[in-house]
Structures are given as structure tokens and as C-alpha cells.
N, C-alpha and C. Protein backbone atom coordinates (compact mmCIF):
# COMPACT_ATOMS: atom_id res chain seq x y z
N UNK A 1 100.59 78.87 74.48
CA UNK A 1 101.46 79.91 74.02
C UNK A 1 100.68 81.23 73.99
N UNK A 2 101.45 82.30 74.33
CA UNK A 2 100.51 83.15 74.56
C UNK A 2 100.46 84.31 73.11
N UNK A 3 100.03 85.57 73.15
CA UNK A 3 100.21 86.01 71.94
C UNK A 3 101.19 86.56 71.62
N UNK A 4 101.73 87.28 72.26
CA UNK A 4 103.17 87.56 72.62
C UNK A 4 104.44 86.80 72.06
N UNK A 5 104.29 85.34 72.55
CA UNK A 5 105.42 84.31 71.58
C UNK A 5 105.34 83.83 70.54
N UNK A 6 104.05 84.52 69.72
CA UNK A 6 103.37 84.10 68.01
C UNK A 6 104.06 85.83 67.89
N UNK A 7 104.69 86.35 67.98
CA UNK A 7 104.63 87.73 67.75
C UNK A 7 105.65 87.49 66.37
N UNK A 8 106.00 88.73 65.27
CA UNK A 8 106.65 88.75 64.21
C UNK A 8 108.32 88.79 64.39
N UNK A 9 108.74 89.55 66.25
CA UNK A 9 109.58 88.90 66.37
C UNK A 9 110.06 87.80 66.76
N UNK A 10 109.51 86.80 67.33
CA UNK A 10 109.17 85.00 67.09
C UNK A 10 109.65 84.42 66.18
N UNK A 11 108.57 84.90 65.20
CA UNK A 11 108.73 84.09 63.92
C UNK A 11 109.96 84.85 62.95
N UNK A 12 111.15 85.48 63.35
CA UNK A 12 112.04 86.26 63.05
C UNK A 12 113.07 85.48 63.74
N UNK A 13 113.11 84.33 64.21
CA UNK A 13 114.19 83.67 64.61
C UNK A 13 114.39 84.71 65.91
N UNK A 14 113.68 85.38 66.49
CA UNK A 14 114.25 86.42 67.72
C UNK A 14 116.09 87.36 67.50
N UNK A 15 116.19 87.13 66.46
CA UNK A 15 117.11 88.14 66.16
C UNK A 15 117.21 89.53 66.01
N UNK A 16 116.45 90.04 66.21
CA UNK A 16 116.23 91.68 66.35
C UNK A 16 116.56 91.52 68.29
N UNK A 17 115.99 90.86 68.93
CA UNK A 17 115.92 91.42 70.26
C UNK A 17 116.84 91.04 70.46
N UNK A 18 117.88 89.63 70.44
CA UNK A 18 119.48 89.89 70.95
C UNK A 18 120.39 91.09 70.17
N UNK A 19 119.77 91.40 68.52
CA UNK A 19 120.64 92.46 68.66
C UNK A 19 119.93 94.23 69.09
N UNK A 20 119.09 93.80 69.69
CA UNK A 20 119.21 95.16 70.47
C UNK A 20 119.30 95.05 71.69
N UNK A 21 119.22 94.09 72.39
CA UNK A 21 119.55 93.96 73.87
C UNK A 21 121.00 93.10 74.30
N UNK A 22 121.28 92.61 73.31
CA UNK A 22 123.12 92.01 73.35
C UNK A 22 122.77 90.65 74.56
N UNK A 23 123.94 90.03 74.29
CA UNK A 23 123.55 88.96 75.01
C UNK A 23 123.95 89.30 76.99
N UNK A 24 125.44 89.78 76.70
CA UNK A 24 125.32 90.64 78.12
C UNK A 24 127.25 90.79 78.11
N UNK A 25 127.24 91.46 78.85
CA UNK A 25 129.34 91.33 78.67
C UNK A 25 129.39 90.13 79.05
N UNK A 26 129.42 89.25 80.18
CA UNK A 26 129.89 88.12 80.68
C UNK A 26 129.78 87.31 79.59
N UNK A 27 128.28 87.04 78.89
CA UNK A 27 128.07 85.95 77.87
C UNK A 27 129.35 86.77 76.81
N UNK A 28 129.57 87.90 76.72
CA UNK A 28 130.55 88.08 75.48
C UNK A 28 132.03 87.50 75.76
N UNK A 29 132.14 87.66 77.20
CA UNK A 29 133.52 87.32 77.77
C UNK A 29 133.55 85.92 77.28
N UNK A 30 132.65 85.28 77.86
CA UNK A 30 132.79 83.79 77.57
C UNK A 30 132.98 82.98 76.14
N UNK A 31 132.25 83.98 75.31
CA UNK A 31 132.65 83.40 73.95
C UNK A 31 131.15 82.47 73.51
N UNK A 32 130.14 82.71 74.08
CA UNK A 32 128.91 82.25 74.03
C UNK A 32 128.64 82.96 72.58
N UNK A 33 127.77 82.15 71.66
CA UNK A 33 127.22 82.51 70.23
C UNK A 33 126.24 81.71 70.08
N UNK A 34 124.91 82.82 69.97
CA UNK A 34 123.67 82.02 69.35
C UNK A 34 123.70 81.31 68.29
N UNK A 35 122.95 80.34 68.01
CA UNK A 35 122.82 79.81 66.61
C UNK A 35 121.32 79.73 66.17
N UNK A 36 120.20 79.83 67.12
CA UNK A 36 118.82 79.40 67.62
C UNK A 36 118.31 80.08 68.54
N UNK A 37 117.43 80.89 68.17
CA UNK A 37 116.57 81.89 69.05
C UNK A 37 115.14 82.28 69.33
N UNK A 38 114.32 81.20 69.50
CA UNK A 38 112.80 81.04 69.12
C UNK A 38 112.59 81.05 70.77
N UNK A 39 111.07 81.23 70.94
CA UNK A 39 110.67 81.29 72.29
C UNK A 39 110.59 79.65 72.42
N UNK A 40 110.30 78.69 71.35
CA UNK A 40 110.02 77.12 71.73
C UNK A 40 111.69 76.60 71.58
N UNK A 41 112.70 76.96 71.48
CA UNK A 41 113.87 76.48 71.19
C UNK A 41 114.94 77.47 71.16
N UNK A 42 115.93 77.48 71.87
CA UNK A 42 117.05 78.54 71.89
C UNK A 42 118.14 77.61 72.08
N UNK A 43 119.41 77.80 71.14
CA UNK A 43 120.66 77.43 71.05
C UNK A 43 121.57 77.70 70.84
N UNK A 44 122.68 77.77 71.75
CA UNK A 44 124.03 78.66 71.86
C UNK A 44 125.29 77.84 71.86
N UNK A 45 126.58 77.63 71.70
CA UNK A 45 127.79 77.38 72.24
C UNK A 45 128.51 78.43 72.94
N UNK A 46 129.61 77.83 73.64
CA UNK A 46 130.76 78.32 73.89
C UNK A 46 131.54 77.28 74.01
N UNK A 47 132.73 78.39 73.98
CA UNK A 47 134.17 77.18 73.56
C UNK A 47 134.70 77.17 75.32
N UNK A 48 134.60 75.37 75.17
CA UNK A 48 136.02 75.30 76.66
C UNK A 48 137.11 76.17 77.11
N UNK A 49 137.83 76.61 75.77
CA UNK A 49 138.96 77.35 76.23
C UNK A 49 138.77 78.49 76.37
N UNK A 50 139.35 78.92 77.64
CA UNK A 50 139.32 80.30 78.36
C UNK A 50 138.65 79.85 79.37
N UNK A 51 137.34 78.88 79.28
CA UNK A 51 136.19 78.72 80.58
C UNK A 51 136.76 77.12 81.16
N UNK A 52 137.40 76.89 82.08
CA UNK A 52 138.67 75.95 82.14
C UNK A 52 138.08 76.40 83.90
N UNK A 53 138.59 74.97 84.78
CA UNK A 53 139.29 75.04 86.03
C UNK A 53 140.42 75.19 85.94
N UNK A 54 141.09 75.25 86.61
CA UNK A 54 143.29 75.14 86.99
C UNK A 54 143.46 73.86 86.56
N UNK A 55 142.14 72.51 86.33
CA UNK A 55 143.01 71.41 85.88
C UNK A 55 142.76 71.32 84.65
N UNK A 56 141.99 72.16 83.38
CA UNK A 56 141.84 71.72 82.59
C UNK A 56 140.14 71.67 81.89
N UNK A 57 139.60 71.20 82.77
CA UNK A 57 138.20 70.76 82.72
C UNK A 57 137.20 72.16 82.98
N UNK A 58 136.42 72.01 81.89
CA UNK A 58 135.33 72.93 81.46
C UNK A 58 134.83 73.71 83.24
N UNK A 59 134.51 74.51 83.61
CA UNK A 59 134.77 74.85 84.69
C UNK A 59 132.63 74.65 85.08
N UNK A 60 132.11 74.45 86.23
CA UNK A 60 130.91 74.17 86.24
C UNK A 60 130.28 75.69 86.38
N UNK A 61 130.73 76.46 86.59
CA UNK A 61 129.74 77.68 86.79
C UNK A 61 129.49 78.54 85.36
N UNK A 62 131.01 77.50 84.59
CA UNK A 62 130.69 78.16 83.05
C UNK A 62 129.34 77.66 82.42
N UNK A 63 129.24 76.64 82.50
CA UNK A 63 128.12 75.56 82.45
C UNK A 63 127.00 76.37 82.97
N UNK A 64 126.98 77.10 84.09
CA UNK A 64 125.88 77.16 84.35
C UNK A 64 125.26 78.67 83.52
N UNK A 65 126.83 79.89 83.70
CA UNK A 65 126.16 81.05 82.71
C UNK A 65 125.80 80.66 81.35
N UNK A 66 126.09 79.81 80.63
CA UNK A 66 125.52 79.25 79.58
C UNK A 66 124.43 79.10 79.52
N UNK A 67 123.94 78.52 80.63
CA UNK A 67 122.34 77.75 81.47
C UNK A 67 121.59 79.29 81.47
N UNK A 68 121.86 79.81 82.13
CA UNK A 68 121.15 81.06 82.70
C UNK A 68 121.48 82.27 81.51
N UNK A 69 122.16 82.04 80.61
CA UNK A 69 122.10 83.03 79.43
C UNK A 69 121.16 82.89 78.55
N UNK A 70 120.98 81.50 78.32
CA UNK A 70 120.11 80.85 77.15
C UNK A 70 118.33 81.28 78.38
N UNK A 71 118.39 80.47 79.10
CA UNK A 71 116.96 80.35 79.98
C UNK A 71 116.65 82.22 80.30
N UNK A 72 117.10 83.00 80.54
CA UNK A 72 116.83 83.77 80.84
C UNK A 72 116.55 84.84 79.21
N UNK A 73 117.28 84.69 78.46
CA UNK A 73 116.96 85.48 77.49
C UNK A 73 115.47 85.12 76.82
N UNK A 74 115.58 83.87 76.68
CA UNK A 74 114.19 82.90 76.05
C UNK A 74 113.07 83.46 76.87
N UNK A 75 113.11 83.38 78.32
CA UNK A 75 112.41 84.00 79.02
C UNK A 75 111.87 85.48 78.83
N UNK A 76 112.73 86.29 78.52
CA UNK A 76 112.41 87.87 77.75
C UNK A 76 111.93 87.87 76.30
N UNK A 77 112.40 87.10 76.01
CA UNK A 77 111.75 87.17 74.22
C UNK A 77 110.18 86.34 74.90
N UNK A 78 109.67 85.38 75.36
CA UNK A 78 108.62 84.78 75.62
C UNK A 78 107.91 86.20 76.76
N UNK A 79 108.62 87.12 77.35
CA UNK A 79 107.74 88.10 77.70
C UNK A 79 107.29 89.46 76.93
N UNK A 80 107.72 89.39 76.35
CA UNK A 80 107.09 90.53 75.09
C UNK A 80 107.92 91.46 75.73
N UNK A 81 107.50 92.55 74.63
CA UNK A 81 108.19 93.88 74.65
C UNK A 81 107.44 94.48 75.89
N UNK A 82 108.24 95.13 76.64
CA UNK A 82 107.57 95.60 78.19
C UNK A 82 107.43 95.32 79.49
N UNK A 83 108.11 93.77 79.23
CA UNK A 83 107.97 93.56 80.25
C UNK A 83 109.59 92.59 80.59
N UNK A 84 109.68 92.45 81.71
CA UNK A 84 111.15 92.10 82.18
C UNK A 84 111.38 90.69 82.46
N UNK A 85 112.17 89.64 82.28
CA UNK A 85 112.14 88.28 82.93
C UNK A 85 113.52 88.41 83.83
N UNK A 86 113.36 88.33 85.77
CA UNK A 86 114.52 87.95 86.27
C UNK A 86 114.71 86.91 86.64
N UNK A 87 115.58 86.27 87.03
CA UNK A 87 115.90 84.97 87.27
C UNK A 87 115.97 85.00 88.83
N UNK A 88 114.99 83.79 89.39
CA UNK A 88 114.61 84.06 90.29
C UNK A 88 115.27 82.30 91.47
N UNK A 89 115.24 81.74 90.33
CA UNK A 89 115.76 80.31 91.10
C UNK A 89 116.89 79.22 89.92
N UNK A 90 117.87 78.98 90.19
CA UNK A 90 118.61 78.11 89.03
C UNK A 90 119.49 76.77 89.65
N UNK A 91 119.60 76.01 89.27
CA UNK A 91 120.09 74.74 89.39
C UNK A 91 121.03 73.91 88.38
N UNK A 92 122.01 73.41 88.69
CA UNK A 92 122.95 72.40 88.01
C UNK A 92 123.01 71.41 88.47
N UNK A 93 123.02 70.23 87.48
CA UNK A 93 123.73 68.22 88.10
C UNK A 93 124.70 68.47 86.61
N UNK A 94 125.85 68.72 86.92
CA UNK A 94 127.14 68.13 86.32
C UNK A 94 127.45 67.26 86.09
N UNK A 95 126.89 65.82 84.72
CA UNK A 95 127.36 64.87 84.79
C UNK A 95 129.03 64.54 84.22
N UNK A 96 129.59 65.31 83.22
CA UNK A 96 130.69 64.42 82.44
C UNK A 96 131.31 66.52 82.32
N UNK A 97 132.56 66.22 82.21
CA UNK A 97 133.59 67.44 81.79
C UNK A 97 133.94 67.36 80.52
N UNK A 98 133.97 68.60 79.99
CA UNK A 98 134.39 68.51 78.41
C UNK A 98 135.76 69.54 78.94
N UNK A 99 136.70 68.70 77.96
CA UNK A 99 138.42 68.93 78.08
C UNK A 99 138.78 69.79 76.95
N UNK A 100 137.83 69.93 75.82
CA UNK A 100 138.00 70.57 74.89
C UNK A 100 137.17 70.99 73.89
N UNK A 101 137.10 71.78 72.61
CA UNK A 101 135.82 72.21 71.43
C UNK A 101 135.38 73.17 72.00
N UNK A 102 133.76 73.10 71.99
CA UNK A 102 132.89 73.84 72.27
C UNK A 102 131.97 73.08 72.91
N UNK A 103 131.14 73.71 73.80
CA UNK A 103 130.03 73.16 74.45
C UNK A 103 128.30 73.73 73.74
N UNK A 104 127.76 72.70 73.32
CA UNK A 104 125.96 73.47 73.07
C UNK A 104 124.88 73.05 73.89
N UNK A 105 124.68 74.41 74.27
CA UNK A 105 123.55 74.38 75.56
C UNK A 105 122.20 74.36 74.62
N UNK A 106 121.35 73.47 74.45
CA UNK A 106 119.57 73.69 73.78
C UNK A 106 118.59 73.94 75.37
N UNK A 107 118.00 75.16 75.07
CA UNK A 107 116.98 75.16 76.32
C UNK A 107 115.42 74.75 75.50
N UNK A 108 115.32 74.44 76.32
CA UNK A 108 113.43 73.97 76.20
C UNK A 108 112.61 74.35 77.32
N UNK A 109 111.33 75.36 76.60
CA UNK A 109 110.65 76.00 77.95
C UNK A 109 109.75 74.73 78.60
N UNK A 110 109.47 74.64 79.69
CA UNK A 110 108.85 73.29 80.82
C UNK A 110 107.38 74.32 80.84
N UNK A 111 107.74 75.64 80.97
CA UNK A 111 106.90 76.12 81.63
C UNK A 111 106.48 77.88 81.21
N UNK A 112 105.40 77.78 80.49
CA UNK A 112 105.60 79.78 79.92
C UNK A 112 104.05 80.33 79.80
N UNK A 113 104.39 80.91 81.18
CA UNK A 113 103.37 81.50 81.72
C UNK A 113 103.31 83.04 81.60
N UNK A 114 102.48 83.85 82.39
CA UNK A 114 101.69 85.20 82.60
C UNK A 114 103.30 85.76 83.38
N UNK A 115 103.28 84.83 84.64
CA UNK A 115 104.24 85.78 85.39
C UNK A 115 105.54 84.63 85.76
N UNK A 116 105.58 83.25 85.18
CA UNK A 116 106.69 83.04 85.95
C UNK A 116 107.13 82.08 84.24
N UNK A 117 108.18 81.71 84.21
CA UNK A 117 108.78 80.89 83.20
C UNK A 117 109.86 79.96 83.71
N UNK A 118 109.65 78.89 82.74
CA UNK A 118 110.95 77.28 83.44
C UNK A 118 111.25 77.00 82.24
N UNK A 119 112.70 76.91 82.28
CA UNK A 119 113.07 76.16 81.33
C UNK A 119 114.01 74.97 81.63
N UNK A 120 114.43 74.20 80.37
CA UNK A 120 115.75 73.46 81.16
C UNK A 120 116.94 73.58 79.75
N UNK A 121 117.79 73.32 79.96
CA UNK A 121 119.02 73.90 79.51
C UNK A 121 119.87 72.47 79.65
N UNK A 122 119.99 71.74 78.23
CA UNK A 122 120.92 70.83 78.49
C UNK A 122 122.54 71.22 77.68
N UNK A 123 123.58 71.29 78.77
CA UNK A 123 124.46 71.20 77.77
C UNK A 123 125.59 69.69 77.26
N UNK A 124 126.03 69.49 75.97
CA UNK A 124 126.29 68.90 75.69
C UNK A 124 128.04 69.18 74.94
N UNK A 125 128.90 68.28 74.78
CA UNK A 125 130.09 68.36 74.32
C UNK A 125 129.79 68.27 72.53
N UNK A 126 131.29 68.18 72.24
CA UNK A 126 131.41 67.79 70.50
C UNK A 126 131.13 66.56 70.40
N UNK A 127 131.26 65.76 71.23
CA UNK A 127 130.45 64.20 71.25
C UNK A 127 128.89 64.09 71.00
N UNK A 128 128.22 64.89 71.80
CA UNK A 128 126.68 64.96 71.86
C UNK A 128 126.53 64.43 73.15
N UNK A 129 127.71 64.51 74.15
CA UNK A 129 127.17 63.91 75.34
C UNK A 129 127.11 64.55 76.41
N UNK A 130 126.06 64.56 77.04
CA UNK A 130 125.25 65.59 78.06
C UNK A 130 126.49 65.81 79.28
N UNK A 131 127.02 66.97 79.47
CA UNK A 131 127.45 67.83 80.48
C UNK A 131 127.14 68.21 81.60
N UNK A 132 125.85 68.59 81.34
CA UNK A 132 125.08 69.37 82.66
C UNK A 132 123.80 69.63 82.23
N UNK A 133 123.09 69.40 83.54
CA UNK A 133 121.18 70.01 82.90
C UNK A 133 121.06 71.01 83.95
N UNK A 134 120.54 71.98 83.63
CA UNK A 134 120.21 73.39 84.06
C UNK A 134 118.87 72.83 83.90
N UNK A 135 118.47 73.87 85.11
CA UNK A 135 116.46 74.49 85.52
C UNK A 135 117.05 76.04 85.72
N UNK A 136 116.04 76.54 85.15
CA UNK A 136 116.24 78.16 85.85
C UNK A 136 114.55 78.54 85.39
N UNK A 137 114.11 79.53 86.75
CA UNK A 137 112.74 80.32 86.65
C UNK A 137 112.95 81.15 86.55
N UNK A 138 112.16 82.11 85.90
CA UNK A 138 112.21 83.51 85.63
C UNK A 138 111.16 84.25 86.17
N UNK A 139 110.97 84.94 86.88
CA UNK A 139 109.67 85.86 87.09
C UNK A 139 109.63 87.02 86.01
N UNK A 140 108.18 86.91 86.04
CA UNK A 140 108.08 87.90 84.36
C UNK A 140 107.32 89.09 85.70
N UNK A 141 107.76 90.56 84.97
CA UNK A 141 107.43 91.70 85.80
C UNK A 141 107.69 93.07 85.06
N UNK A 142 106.84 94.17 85.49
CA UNK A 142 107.26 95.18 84.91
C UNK A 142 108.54 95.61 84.97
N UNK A 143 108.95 96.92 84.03
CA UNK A 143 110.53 97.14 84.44
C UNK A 143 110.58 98.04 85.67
N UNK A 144 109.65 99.09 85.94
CA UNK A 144 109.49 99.76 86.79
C UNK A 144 109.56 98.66 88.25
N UNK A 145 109.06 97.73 88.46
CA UNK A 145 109.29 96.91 89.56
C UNK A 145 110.21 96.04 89.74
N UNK A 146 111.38 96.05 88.78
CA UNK A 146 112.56 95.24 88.80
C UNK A 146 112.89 95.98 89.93
């Protein structure tokens, strides 16, 4: 861990930096809400309804901004103030559809480095039963070189 993710906003539950950097419009569209915001643990829901296919069923790309909201923010709070995390590679396996509730995505970093970050992102139904597992990397970089 580097010094950066021992920092006072760390150990602040990372709530100062979602509320000054917001989670993003899309995550607001969706109805996504933190509950858990640490660089070793980040946890969010959103609710099925509204994020739906035409038949009903939790839609998979909702699944995945969930994935890439949680992994990518964790990723910026684990890069300190100054520096930028983009998302550089992401992945879904869709096992089971949730028809209804809310869905909670827990990410866990694999990987938190100098310049690149991994996490994985499982989401789960009101059952507790796994949905989808997300990977997403982040390249950590100045902002000037975004």
C-alpha cells in the first residue's frame, strides 16, 4: 500500500472525494449509491428498475457501469490527489439476471500500483447471489497527460 492510500482521506471512509468529484451523471442516472468507500473495499448498489432490457432482466451493460464506477473511482482515491486513474481495459461473465431490488457491486483491488490498478467488482442480487464479475485496469497518470 502505498502512502497515498494510508492518507486521512482513506481513513475518512473516502467521502470527501466522492463529494467533491460526484460519482458522474450516468452513475446518477442509474440510481447507483455508495455505502463503502475505502481504497481496500468500495461498495455501491443500484436498483434494477429503470436499468432493465425490453424483457425485464437487469440489463448487462448496467452491470457493467456499476463495475467500472466502483473500479475506477477506487482507482482515483488509491491515486492520490494529482493524479488521474483512466480506465484502460474492462471485462464482464454474466452469470444469473436479477428481475428485481437492487443490485451490490463490492470491488476488491487485485492490484495497486505506481501507474496501473486492477480491481474486480462482484455484483450480487437481494439474494447474495453473484450476477456478474467485473476486471477493470486503470492507468494512473498525470492530468495534464490525460
Amino acid at each position: 500500500m502505498t502512502a497515498e492510500s494510508t492518507s486521512s482521506e482513506t481513513a475518512n471512509n473516502g467521502a470527501p472525494r466522492v463529494a467533491q468529484r460526484g460519482k458522474s451523471a450516468l452513475a446518477d442516472k442509474m440510481g447507483i449509491e455508495f455505502t463503502e468507500f475505502t481504497v481496500e473495499r468500495s461498495v455501491a448498489t443500484m436498483p434494477v428498475e429503470g436499468n432493465t432490457q425490453y424483457v425485464g432482466l437487469m440489463h448487462g451493460g448496467a452491470y457493467v457501469v456499476l463495475g467500472e464506477t466502483l473500479g475506477s473511482m477506487a482507482a482515483n482515491l488509491h491515486a492520490g490527489p494529482g493524479r488521474l486513474a483512466v480506465g484502460v481495459d474492462i471485462n464482464a461473465t454474466h452469470t444469473r439476471s436479477a428481475k428485481s431490488g437492487v443490485v451490490t457491486g463490492v470491488c476488491i483491488p487485485v492490484h495497486l500500483g505506481r501507474s496501473i490498478t486492477v480491481h474486480e467488482i462482484v455484483v450480487s442480487d437481494d439474494q447474495g447471489r453473484r450476477c456478474s464479475t467485473i476486471r477493470i485496469t486503470n492507468m494512473i497518470k498525470d492530468p495534464s497527460t490525460a
